[in-house]
N, C-alpha and C. Protein backbone atom coordinates (compact mmCIF):
# COMPACT_ATOMS: atom_id res chain seq x y z
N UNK A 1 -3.52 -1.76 12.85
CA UNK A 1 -3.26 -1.20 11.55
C UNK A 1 -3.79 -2.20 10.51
N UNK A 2 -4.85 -1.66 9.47
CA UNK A 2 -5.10 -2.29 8.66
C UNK A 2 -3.64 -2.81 7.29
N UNK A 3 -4.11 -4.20 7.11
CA UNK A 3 -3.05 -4.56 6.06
C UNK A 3 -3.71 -5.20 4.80
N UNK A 4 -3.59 -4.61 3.52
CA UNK A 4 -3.76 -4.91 2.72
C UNK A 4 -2.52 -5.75 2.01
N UNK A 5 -3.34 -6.85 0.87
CA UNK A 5 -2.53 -7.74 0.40
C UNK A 5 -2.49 -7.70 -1.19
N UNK A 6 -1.56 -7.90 -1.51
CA UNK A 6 -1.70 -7.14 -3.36
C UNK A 6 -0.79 -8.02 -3.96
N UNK A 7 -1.84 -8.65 -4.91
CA UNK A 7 -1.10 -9.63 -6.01
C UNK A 7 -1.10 -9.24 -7.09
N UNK A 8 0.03 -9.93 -7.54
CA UNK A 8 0.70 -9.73 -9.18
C UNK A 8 -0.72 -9.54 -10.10
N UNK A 9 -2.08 -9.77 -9.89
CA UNK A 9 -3.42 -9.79 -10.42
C UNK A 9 -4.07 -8.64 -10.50
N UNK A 10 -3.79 -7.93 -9.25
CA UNK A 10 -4.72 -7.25 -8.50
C UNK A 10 -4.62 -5.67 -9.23
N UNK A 11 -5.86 -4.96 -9.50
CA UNK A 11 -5.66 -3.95 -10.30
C UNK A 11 -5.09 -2.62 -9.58
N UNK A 12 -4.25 -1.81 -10.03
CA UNK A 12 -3.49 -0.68 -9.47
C UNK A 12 -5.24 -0.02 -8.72
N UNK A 13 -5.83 0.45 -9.70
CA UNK A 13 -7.16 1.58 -9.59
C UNK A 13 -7.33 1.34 -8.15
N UNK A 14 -8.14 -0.24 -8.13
CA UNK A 14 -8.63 -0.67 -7.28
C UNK A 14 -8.23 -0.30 -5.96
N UNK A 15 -6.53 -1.26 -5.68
CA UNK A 15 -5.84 -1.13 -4.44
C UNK A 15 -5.72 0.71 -4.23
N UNK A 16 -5.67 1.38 -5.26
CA UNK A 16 -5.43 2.88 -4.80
C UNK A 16 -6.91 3.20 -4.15
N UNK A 17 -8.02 2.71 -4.53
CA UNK A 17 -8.79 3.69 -3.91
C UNK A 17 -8.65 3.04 -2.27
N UNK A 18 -8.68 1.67 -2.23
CA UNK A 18 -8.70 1.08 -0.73
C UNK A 18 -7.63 2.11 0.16
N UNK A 19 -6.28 1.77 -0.37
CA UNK A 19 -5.68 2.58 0.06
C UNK A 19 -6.16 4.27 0.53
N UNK A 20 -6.39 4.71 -0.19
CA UNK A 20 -6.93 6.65 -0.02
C UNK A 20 -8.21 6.12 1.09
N UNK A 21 -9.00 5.58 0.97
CA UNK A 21 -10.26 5.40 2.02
C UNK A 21 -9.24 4.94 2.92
N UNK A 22 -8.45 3.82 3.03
CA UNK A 22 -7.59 3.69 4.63
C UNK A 22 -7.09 5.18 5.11
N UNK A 23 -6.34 5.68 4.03
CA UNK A 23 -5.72 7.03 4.78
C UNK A 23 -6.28 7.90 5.36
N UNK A 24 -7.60 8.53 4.88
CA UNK A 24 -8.39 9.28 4.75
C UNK A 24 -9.21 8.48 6.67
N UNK A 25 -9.41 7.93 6.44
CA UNK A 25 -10.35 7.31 7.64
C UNK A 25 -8.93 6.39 9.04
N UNK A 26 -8.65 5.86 8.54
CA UNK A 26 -7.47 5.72 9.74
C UNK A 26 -6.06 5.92 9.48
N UNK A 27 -5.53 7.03 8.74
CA UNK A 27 -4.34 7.47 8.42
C UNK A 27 -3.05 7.03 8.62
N UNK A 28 -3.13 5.40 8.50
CA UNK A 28 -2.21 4.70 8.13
C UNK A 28 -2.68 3.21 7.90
N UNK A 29 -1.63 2.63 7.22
CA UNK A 29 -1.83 0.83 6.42
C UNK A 29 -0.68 0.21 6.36
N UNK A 30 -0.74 -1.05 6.01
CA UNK A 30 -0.20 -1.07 5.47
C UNK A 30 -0.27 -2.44 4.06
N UNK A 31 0.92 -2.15 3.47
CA UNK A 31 0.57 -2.97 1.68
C UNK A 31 1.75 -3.67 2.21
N UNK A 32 1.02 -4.86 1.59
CA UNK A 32 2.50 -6.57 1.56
C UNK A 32 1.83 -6.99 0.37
N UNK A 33 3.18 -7.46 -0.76
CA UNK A 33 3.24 -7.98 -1.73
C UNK A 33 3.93 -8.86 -1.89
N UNK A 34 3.98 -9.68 -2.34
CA UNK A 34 5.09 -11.54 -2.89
C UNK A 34 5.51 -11.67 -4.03
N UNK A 35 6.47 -10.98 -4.40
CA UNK A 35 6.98 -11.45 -5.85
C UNK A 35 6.66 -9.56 -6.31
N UNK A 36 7.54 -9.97 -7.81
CA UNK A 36 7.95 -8.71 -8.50
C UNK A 36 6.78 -8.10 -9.33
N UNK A 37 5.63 -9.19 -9.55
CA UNK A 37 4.33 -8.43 -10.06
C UNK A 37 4.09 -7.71 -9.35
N UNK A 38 3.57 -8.27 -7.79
CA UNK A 38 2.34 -8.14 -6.93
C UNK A 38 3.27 -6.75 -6.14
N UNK A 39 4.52 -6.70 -6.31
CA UNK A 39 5.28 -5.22 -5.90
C UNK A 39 5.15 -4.30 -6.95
N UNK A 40 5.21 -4.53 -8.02
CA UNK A 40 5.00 -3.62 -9.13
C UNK A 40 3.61 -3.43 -9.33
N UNK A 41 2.48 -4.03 -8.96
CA UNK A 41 1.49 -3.35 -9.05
C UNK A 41 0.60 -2.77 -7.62
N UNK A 42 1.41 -2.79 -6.23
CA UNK A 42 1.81 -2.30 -5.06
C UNK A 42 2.27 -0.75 -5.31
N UNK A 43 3.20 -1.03 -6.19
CA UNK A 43 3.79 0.91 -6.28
C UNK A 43 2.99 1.00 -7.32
N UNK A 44 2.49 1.02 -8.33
CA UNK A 44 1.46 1.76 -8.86
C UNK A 44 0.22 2.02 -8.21
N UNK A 45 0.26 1.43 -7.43
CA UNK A 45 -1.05 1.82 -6.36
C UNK A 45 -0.80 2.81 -5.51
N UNK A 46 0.52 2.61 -4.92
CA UNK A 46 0.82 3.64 -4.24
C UNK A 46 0.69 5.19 -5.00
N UNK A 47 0.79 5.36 -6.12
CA UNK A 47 1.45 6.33 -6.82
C UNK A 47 0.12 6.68 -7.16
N UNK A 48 -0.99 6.00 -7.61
CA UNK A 48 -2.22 6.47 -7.67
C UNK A 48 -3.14 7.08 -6.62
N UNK A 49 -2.92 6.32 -5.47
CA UNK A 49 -3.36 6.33 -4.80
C UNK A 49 -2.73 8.31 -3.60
N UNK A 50 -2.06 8.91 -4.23
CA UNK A 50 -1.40 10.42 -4.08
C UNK A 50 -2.06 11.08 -4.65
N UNK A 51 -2.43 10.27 -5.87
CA UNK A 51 -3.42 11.46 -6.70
C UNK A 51 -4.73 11.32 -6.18
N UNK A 52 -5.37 10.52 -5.92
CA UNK A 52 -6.54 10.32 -4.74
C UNK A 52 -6.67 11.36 -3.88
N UNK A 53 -5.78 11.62 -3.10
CA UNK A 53 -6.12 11.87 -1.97
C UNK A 53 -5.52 13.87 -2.20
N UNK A 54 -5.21 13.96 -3.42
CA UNK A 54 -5.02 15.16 -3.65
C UNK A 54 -6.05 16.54 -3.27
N UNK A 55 -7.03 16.08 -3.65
CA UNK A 55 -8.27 17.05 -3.33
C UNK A 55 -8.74 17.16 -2.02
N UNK A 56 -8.18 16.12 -0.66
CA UNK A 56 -8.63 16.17 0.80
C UNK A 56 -7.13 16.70 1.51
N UNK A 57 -5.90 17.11 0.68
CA UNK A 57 -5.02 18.41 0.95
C UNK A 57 -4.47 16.81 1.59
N UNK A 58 -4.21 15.67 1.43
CA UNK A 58 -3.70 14.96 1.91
C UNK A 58 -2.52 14.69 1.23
N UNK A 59 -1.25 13.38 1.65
CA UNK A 59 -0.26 12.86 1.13
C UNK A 59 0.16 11.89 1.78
N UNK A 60 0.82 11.12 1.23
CA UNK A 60 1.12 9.15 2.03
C UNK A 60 2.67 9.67 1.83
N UNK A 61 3.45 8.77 2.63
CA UNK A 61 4.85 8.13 3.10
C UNK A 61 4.52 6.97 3.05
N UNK A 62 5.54 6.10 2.05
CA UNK A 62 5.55 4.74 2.29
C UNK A 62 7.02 4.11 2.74
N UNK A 63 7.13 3.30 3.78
CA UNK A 63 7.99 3.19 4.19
C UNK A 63 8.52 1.49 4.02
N UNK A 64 9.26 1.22 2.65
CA UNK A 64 9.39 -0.53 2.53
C UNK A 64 10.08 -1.53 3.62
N UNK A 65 9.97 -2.25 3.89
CA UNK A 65 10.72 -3.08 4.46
C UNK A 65 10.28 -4.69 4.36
N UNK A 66 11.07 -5.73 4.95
CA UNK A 66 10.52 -7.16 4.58
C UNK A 66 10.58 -7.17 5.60
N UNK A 67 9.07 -8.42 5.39
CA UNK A 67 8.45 -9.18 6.60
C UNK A 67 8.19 -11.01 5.83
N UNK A 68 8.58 -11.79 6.90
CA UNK A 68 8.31 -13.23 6.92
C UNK A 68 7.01 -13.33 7.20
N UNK A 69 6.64 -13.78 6.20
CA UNK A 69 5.14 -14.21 6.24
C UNK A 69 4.70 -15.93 6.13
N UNK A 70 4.21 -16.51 7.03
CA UNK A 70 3.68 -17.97 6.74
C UNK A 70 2.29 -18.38 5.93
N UNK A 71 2.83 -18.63 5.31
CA UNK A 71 1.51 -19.05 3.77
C UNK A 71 1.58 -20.24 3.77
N UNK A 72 0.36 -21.44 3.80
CA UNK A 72 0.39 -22.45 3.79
C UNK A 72 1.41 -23.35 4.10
N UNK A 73 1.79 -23.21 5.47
CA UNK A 73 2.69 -23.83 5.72
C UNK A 73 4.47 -24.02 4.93
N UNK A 74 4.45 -22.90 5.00
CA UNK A 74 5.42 -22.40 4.20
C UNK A 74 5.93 -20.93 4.70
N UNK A 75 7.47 -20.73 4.74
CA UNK A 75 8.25 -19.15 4.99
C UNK A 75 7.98 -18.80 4.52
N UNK A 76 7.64 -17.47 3.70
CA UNK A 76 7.92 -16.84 2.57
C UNK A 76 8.01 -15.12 2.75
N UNK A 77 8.96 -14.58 1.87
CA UNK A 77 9.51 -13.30 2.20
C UNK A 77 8.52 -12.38 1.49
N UNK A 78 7.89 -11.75 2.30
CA UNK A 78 7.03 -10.33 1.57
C UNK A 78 7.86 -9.27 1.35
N UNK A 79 7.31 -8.00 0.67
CA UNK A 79 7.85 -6.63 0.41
C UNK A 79 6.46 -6.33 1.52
N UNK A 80 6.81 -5.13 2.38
CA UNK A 80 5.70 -4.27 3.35
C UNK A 80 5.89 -3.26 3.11
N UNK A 81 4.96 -1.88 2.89
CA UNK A 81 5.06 -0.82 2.85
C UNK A 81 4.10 -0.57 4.06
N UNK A 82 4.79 0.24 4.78
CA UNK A 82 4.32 1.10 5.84
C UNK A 82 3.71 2.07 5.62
N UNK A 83 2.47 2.44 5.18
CA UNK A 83 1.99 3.72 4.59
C UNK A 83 1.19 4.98 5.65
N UNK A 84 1.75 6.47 6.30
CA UNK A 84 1.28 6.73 6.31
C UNK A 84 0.81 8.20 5.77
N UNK A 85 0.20 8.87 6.58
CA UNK A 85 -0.60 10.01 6.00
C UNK A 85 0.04 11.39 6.63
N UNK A 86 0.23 12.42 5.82
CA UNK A 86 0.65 12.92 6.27
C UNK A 86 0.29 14.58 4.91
N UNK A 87 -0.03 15.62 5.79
CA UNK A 87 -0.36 17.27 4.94
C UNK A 87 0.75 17.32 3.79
N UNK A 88 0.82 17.62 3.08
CA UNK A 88 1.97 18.33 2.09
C UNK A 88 2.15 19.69 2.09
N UNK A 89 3.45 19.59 2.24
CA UNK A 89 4.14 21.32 2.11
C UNK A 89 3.98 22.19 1.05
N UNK A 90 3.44 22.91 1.28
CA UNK A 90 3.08 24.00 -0.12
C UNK A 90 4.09 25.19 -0.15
């Protein structure tokens, strides 16, 4: 499973389209973020990234949970979204 990484920097647009090309081509990802930016601009990606994929009759589930991640020699607690793909009910 591909994993994308999204910092407090990183532009919503951007991570949404990565995201929609992950779904679209291997229909699931997932997003880890560190801190309350790089999560807040994680769910705006997510949220863009629905409207993406609107026109290929697609839709994401993201599923949060924390993961321990080692960064330079260092613990540190991520946010993970489990993202996958899935038709929408009409």
């Amino acid at each position: 499973m591909e994993t994308l990484r999204v910092s407090g920097k990183s532009r919503p647009n951007a991570v949404a389209g990565a995201i929609a090309a992950l779904i679209r081509t291997e229909g699931q990802l997932e997003v880890q973020a560190i801190g309350p930016a790089a999560v807040n601009q994680a769910v705006k990606a997510l949220a863009i990234a629905r409207s993406y994929l609107e026109g290929d009759h697609l839709d994401l589930t993201a599923q949060p949970a924390f993961v321990k991640l080692d960064l330079e020699s260092e613990e540190r607690t991520a946010l993970k979204f489990v993202v996958l793909a899935h038709t929408p009910v009409r």
